[in-house]
N, C-alpha and C. Protein backbone atom coordinates (compact mmCIF):
# COMPACT_ATOMS: atom_id res chain seq x y z
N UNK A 1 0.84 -1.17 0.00
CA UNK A 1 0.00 0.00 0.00
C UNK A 1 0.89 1.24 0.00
N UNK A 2 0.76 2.27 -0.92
CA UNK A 2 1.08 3.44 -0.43
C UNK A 2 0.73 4.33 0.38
N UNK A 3 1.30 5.06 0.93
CA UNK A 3 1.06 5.73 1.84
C UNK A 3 2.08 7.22 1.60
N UNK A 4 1.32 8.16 2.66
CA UNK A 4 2.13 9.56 2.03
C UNK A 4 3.12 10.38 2.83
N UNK A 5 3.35 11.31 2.70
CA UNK A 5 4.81 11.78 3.36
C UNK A 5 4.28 12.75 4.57
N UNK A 6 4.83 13.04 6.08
CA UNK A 6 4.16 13.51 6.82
C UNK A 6 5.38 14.54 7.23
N UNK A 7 6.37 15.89 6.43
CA UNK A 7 7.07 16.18 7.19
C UNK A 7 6.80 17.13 8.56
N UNK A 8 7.91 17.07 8.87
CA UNK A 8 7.89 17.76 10.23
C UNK A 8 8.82 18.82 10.19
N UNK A 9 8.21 20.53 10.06
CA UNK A 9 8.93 21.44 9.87
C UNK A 9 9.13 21.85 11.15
N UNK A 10 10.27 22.96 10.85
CA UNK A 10 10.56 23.62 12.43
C UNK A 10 11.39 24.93 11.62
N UNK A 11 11.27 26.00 12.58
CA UNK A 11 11.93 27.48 12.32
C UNK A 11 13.30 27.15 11.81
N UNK A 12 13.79 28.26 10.41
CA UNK A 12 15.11 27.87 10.16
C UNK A 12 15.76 28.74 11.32
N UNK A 13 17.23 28.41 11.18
CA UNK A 13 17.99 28.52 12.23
C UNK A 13 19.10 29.74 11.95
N UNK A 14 19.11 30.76 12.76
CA UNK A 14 20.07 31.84 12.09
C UNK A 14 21.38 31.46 11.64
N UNK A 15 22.17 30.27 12.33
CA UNK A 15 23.50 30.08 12.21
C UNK A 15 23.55 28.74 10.79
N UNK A 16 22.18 28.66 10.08
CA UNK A 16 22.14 27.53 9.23
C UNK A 16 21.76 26.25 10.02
N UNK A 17 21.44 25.42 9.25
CA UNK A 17 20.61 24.05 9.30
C UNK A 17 21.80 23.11 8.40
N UNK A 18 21.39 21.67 9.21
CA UNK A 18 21.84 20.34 8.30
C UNK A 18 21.27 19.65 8.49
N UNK A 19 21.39 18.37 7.71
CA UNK A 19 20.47 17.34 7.39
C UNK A 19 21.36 16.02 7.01
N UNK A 20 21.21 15.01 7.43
CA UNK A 20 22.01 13.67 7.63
C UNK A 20 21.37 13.09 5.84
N UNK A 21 22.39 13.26 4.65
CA UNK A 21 22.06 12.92 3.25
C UNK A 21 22.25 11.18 2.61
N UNK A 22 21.10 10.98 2.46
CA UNK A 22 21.43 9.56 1.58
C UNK A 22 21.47 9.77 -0.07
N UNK A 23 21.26 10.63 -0.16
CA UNK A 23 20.73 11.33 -2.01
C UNK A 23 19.55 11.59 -2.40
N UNK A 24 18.65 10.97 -0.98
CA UNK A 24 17.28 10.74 -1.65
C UNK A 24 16.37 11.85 -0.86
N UNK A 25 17.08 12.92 -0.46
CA UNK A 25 16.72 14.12 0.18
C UNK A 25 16.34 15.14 -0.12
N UNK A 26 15.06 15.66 0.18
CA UNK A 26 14.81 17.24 -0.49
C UNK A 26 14.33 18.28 0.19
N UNK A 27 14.52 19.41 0.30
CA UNK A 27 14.02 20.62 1.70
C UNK A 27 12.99 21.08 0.85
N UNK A 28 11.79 21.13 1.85
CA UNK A 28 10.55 22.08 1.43
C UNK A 28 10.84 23.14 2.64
N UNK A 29 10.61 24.14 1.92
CA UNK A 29 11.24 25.90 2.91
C UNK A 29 10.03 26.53 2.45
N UNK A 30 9.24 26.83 3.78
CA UNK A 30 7.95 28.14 3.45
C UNK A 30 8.44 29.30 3.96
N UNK A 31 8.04 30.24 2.94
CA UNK A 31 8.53 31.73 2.93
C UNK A 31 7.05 32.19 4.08
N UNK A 32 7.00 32.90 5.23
CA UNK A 32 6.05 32.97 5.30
C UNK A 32 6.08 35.20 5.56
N UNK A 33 7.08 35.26 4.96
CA UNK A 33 7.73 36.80 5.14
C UNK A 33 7.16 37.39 4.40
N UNK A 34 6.85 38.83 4.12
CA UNK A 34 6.87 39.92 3.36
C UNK A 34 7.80 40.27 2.18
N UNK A 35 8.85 40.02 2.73
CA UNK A 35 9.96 40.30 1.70
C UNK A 35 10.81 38.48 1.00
N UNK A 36 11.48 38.46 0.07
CA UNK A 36 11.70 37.10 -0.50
C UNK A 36 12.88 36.97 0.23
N UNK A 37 13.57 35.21 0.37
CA UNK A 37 14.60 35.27 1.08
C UNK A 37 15.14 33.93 0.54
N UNK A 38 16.90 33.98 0.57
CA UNK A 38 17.10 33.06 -0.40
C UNK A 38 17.92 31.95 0.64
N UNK A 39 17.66 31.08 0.30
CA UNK A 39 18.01 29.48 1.14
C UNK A 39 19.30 29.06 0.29
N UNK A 40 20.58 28.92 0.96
CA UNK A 40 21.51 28.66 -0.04
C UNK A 40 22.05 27.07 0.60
N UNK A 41 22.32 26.40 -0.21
CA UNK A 41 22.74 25.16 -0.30
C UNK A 41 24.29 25.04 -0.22
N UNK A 42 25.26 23.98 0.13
CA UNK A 42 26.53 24.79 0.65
C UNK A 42 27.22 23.44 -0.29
N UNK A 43 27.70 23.51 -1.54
CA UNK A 43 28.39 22.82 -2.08
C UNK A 43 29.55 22.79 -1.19
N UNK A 44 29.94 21.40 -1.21
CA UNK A 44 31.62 20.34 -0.69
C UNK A 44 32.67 20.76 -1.72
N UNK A 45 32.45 20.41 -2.70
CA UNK A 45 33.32 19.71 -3.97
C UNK A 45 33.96 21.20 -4.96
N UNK A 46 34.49 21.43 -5.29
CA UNK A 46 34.95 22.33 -6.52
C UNK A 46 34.44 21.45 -8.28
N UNK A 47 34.02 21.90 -8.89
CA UNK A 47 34.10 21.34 -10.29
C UNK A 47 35.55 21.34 -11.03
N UNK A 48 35.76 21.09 -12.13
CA UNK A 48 36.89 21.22 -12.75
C UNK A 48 37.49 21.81 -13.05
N UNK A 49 36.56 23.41 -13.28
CA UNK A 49 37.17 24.41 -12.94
C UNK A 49 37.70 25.45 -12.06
N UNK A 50 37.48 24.51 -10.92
CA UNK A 50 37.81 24.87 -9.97
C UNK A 50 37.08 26.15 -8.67
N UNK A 51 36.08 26.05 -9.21
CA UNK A 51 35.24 26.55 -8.50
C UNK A 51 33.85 26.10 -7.74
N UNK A 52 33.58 26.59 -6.61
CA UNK A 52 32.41 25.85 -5.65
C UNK A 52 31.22 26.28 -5.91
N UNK A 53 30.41 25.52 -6.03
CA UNK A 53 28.77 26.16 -6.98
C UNK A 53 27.78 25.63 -6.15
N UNK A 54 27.58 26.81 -4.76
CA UNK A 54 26.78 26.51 -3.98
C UNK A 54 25.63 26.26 -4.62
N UNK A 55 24.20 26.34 -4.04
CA UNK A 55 23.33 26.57 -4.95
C UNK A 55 22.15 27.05 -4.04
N UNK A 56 22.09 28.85 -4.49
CA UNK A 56 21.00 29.26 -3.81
C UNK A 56 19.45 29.48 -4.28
N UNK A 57 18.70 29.68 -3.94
CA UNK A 57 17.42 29.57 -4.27
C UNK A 57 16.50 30.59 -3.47
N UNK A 58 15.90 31.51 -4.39
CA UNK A 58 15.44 32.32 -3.30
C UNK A 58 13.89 32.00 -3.31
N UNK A 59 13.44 32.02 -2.61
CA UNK A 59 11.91 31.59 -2.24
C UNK A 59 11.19 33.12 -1.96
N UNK A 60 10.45 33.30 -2.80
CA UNK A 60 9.57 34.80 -2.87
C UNK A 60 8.40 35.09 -1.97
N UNK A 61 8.41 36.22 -1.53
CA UNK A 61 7.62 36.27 -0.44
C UNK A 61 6.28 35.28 -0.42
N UNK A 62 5.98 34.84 0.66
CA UNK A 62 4.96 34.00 0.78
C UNK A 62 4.40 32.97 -0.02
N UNK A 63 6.03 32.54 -0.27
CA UNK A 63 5.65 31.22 -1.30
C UNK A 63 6.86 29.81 -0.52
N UNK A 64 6.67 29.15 -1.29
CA UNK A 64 7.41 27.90 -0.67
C UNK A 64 8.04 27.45 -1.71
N UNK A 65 9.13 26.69 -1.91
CA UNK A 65 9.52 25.76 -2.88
C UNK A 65 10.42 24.76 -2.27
N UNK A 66 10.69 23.30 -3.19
CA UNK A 66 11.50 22.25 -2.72
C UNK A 66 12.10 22.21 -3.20
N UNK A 67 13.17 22.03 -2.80
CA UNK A 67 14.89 22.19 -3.51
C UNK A 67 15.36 20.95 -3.44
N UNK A 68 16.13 19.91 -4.37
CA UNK A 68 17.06 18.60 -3.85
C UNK A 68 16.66 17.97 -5.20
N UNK A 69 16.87 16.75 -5.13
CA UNK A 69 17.85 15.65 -4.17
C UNK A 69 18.90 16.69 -4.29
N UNK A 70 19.93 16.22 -3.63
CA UNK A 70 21.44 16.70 -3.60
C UNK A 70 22.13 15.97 -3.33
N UNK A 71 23.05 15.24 -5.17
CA UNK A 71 23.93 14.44 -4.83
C UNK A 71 25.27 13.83 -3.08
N UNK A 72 25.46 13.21 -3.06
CA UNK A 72 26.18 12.96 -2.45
C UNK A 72 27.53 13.38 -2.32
N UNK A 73 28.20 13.30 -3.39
CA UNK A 73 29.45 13.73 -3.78
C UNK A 73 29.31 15.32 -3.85
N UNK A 74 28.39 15.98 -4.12
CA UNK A 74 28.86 17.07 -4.32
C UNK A 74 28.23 18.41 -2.89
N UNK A 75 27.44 17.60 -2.27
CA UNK A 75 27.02 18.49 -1.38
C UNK A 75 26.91 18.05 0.02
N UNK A 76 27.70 16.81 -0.07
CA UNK A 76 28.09 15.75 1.62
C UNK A 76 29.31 16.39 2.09
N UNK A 77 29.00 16.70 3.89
CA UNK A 77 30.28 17.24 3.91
C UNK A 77 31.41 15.84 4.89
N UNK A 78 32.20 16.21 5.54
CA UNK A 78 32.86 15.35 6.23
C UNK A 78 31.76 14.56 7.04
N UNK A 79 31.17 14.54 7.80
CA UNK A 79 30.04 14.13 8.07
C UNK A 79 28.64 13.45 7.68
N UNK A 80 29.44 13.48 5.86
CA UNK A 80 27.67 13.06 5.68
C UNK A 80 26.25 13.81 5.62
N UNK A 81 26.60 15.18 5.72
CA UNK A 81 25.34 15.79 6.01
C UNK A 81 25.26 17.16 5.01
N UNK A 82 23.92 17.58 4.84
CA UNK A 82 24.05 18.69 3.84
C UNK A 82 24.25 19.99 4.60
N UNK A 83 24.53 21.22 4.26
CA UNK A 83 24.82 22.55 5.00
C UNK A 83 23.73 23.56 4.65
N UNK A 84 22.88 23.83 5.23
CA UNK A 84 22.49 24.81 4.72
C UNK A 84 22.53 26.30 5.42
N UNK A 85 22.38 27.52 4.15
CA UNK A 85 22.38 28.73 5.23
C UNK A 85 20.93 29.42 4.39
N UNK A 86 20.97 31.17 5.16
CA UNK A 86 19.89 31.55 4.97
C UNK A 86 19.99 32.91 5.10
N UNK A 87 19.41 33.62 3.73
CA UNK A 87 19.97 35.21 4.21
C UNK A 87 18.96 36.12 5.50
N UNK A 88 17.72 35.28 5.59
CA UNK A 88 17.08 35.58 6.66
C UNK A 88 16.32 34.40 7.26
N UNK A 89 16.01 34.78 8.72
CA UNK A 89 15.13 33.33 8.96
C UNK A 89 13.66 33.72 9.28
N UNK A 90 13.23 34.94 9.43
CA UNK A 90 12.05 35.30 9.67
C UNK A 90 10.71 34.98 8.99
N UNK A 91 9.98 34.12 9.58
CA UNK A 91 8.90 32.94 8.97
C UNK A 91 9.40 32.17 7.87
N UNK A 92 10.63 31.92 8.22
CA UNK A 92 10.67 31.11 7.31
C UNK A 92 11.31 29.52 7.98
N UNK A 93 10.08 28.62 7.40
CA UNK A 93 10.21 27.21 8.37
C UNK A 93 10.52 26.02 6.77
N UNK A 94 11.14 25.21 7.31
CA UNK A 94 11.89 24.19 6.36
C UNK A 94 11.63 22.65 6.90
N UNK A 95 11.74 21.61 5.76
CA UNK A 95 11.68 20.44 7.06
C UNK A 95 12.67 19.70 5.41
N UNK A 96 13.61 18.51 6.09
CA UNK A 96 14.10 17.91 5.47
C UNK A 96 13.22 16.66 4.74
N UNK A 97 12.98 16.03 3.78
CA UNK A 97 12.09 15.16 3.35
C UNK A 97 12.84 13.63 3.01
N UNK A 98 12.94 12.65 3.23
CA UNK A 98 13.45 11.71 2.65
C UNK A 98 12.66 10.94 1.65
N UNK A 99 12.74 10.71 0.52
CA UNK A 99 11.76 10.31 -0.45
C UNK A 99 12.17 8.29 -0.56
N UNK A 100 10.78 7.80 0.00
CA UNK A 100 11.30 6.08 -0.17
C UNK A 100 12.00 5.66 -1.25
């Protein structure tokens, strides 16, 4: 039987958020602000050219969006876990999702 996904959000965190990554991970982030605010993702890895390609996403006032999966290799840090930061945290709540 299927059955459906129940996350569990909580306030983002001024100093950034993480999340323990298998690949099969994705953040739903509700804007619940006035003004838009962008959720940045904290690339590990450099590409070949040698540069780090975080990946931010700004979520517009009073809207939500889901950001991910996020490979393993490129956004696991020593730990295993993803990084995230946030240029503001004011109503704005996130929950990590693991997809079966």
């Amino acid at each position: 039987m299927l059955g459906g996904l129940t996350p569990s959000y909580a306030a983002a965190t001024a100093g950034g958020d993480e999340f323990v990554n298998s690949g099969r991970e994705f953040i739903h982030v509700k804007n619940g602000h006035t003004s838009p605010q962008t959720v940045t993702v904290n690339s590990q890895t450099v590409c070949n050219q040698g540069y780090d390609h975080d990946a931010p996403v700004v979520i517009p006032a009073s809207e939500e969006r889901m950001i991910g999966p996020f490979p393993k290799g490129r956004f696991d840090d020593a730990n295993g876990k993803v990084q995230i930061t946030y240029s503001g945290v004011t109503a704005l709540t996130i929950a990590a999702v693991r997809v079966p």
